[in-house]
Protein backbone atom coordinates (compact mmCIF):
# COMPACT_ATOMS: atom_id res chain seq x y z
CA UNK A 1 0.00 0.00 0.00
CA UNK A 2 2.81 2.36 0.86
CA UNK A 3 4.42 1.93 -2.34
CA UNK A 4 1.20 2.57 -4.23
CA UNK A 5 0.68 6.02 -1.96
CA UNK A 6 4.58 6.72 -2.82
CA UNK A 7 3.84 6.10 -6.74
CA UNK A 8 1.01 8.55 -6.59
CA UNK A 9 2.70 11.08 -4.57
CA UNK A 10 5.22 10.69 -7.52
CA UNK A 11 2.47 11.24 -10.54
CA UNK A 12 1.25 13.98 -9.01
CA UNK A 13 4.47 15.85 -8.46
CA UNK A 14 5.52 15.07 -12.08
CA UNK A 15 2.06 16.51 -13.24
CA UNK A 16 2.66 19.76 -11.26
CA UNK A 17 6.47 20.10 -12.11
CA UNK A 18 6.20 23.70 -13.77
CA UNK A 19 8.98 26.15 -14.06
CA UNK A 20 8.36 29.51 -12.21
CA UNK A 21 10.05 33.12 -13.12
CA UNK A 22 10.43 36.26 -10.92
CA UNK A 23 8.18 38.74 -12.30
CA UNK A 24 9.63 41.82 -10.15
CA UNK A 25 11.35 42.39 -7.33
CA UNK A 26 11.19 45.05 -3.92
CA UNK A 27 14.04 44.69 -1.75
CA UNK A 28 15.94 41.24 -1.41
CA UNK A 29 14.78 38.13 -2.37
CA UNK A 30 17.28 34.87 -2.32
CA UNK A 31 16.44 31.57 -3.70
CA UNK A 32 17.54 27.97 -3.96
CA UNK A 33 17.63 27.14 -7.17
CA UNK A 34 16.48 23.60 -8.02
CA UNK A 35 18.34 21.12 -5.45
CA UNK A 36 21.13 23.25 -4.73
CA UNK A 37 21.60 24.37 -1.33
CA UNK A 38 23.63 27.39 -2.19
CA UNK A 39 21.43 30.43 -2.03
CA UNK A 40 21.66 33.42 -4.21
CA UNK A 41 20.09 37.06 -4.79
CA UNK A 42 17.52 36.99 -7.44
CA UNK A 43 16.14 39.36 -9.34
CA UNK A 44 13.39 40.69 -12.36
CA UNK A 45 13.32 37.39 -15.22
CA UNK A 46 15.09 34.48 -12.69
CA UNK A 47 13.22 31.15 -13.50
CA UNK A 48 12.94 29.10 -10.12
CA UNK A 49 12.52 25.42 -11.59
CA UNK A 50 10.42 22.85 -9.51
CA UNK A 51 11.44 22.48 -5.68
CA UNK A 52 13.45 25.87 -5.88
CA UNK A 53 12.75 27.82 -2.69
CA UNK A 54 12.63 31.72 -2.51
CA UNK A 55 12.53 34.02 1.01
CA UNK A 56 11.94 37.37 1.24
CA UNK A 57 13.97 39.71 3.68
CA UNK A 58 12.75 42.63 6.00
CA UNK A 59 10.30 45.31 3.94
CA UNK A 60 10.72 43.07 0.64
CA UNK A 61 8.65 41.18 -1.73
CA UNK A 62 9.01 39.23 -4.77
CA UNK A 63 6.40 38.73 -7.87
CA UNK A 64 6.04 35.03 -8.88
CA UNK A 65 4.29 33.65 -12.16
CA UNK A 66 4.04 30.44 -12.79
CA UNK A 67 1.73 29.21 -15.80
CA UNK A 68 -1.21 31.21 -15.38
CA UNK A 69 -0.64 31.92 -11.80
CA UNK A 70 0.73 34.92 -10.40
CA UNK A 71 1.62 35.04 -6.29
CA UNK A 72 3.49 37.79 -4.49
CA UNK A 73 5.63 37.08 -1.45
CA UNK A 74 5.82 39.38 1.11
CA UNK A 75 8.13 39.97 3.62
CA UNK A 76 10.16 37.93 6.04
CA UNK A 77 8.65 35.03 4.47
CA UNK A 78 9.36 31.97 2.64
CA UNK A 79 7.96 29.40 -0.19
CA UNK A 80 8.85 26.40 -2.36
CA UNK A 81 7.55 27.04 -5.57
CA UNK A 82 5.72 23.77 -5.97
CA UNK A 83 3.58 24.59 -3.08
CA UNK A 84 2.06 27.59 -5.72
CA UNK A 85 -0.54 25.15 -7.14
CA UNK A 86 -4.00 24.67 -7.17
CA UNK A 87 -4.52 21.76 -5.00
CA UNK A 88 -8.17 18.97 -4.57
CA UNK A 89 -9.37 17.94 -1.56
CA UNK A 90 -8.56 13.91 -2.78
CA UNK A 91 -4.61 15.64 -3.71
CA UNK A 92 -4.77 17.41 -0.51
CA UNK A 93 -5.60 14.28 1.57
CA UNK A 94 -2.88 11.90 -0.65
CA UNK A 95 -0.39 14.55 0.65
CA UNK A 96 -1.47 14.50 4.22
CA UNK A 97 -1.16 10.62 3.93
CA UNK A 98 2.16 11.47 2.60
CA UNK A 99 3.27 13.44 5.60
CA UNK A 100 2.11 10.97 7.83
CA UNK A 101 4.41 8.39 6.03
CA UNK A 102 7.27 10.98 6.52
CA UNK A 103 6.32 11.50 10.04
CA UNK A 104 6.47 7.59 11.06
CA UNK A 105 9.01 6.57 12.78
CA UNK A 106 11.79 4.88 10.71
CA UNK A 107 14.22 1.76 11.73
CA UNK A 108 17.54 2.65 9.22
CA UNK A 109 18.50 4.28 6.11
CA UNK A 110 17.02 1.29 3.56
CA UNK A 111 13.08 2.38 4.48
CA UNK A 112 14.25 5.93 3.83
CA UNK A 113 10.82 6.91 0.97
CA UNK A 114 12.33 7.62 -2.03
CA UNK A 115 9.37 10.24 -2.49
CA UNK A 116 11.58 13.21 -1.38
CA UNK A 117 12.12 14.40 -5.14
CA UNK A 118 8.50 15.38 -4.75
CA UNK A 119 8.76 16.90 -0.90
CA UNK A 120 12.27 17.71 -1.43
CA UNK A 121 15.82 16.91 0.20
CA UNK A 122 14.74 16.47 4.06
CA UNK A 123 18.64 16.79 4.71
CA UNK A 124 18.61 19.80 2.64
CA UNK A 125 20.19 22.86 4.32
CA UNK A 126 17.28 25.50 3.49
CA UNK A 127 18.08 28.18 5.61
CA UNK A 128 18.79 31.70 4.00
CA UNK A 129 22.37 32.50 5.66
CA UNK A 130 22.46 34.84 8.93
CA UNK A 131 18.34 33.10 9.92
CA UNK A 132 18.50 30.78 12.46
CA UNK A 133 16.13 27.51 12.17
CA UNK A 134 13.69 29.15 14.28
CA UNK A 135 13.47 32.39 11.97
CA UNK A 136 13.66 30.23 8.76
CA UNK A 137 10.72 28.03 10.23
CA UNK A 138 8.37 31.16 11.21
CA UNK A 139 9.43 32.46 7.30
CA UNK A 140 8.07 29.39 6.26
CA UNK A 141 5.02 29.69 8.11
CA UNK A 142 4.98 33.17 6.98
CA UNK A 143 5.10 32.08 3.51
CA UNK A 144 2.22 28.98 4.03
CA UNK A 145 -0.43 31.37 5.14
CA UNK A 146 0.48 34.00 2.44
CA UNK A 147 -0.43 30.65 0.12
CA UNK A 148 -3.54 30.44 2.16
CA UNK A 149 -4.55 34.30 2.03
CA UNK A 150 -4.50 34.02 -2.04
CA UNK A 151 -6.50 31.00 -2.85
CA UNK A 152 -4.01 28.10 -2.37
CA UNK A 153 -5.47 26.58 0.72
CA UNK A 154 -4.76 23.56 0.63
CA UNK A 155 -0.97 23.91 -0.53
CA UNK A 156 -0.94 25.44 2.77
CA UNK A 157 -2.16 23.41 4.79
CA UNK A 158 0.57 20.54 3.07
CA UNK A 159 3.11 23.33 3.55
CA UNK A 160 2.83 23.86 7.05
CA UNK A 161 2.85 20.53 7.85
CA UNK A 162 5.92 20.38 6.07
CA UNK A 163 7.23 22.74 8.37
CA UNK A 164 6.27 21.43 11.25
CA UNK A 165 8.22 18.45 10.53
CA UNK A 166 11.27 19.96 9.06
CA UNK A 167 11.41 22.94 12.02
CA UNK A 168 9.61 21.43 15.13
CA UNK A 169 9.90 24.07 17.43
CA UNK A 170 6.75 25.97 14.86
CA UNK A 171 4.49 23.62 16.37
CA UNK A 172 4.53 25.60 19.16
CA UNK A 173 3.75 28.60 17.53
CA UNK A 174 -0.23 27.85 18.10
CA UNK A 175 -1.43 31.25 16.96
CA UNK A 176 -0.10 30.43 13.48
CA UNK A 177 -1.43 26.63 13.82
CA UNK A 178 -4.90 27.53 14.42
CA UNK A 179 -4.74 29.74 11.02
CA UNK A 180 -3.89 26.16 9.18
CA UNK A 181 -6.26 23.67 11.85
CA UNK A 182 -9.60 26.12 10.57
CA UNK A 183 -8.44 25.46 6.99
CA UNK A 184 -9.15 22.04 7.41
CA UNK A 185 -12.01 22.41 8.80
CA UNK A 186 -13.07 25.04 6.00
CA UNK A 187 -12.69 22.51 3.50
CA UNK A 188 -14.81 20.01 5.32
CA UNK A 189 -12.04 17.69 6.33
CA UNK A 190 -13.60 17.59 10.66
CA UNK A 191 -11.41 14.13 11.33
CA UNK A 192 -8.15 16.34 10.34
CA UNK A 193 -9.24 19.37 12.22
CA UNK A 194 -10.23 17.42 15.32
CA UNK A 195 -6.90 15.85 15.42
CA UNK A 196 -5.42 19.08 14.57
CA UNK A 197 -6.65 21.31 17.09
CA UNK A 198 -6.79 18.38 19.66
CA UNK A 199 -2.84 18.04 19.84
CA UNK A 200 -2.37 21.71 20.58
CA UNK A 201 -2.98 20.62 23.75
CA UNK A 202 0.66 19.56 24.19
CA UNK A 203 1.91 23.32 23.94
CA UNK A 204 1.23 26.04 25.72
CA UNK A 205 -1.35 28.40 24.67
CA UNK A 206 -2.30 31.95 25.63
CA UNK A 207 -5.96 32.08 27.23
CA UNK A 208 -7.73 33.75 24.06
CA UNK A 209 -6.01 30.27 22.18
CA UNK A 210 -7.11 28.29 24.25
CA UNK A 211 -10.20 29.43 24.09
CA UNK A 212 -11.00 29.51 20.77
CA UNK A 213 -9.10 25.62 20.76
CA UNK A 214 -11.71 24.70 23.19
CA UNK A 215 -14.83 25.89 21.73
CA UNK A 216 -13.36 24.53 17.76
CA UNK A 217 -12.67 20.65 19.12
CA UNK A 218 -15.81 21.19 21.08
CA UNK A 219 -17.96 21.49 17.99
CA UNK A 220 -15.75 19.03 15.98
CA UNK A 221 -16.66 16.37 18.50
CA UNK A 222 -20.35 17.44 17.78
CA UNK A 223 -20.05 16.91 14.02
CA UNK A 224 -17.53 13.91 14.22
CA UNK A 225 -20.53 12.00 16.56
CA UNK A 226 -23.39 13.16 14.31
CA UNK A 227 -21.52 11.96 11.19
């Protein structure tokens, strides 16, 4: 079954795998370019191939077209420009599946999924130099709800979970998390949100959080029972 989800995952990368170009640029933007881990300043007419990523410094933003698509990035934020797709609720839930699979604990090197040419290199040094991992994460996060805000929904939702797995110490950043947990439920998808919103309870939260955690799992539990 694994290797089925892993095949899909695969299909569905391939089918999304367009180039992207910088429209225009305000301020600084560095990318990754492809897989390399060396990052450089971009500017006006760069093409960002599949699984390039691009961040945004301080009182900057960057103008991104890809296909039809056009997506602006503002500042102190990050993206991978695969995550700038239109996304179904079936592709969104493959990919959640998919993140699950790349959350499970692994015994050695040889179960390793050979599905990261679609996520990318987990090993992958991504940070923009002179941003620690905690800054790079919250520009990630930054960049996943920008995705959100503009019509890609569920690319963010697979985006933050991405970063939550690649820079753990975001999952305690609930304020952000709830932004992503009401997505899912947005889209329908109450066993997600529940689950979601239910393991905030491991972090600390402020009282208005909690609150608003509360009352959401609350009426989850109300719609999971009368399902």
């Amino acid at each position: 079954m694994k290797n089925i989800l892993v095949v899909l995952i695969i299909s569905a990368g391939i089918t999304f795998a367009q180039k992207c170009y910088v429209e225009s640029v305000t301020g600084t933007a560095k990318a990754q370019i492809g897989s390399s881990e060396k990052w450089m300043e971009v500017g006006e007419g760069a093409e960002l191939p599949p699984y390039s990523t691009i961040s945004t410094s301080k009182n900057s933003s960057v103008v991104l077209v890809k296909g039809n698509t056009k997506f602006t990035l503002k500042e102190s934020a990050a993206v991978t420009v695969n995550h700038i797709k239109k996304m179904s609720t079936d592709d969104l839930l493959l990919a959640l599946a998919m993140e699950d699979m790349m959350n499970a604990p692994r015994k050695k090197d040889k179960n390793k999924s050979k599905s990261t040419q679609v996520y990318g290199d987990q090993n992958k040094n991504d940070k923009t130099p002179g941003v620690s991992n905690d800054e790079f994460g919250l520009m990630r996060l930054n960049g996943a709800k920008q995705l959100g805000d503009n019509g890609f929904e569920e690319s963010a939702i697979v985006a933050a979970k991405e970063t939550y797995r690649k820079y753990p110490e975001t999952k305690k950043i609930i304020s952000q998390r709830i932004y992503f947990a009401n997505l899912l439920y947005e889209k329908g998808l109450f066993e997600e949100a529940y689950a979601e919103f239910n393991s905030f309870k491991d972090y600390g939260m402020s009282e208005k959080n909690k609150a608003e955690v509360d009352s959401k799992i609350e009426l989850l539990s109300k719609k999971l029972i009368n399902k």
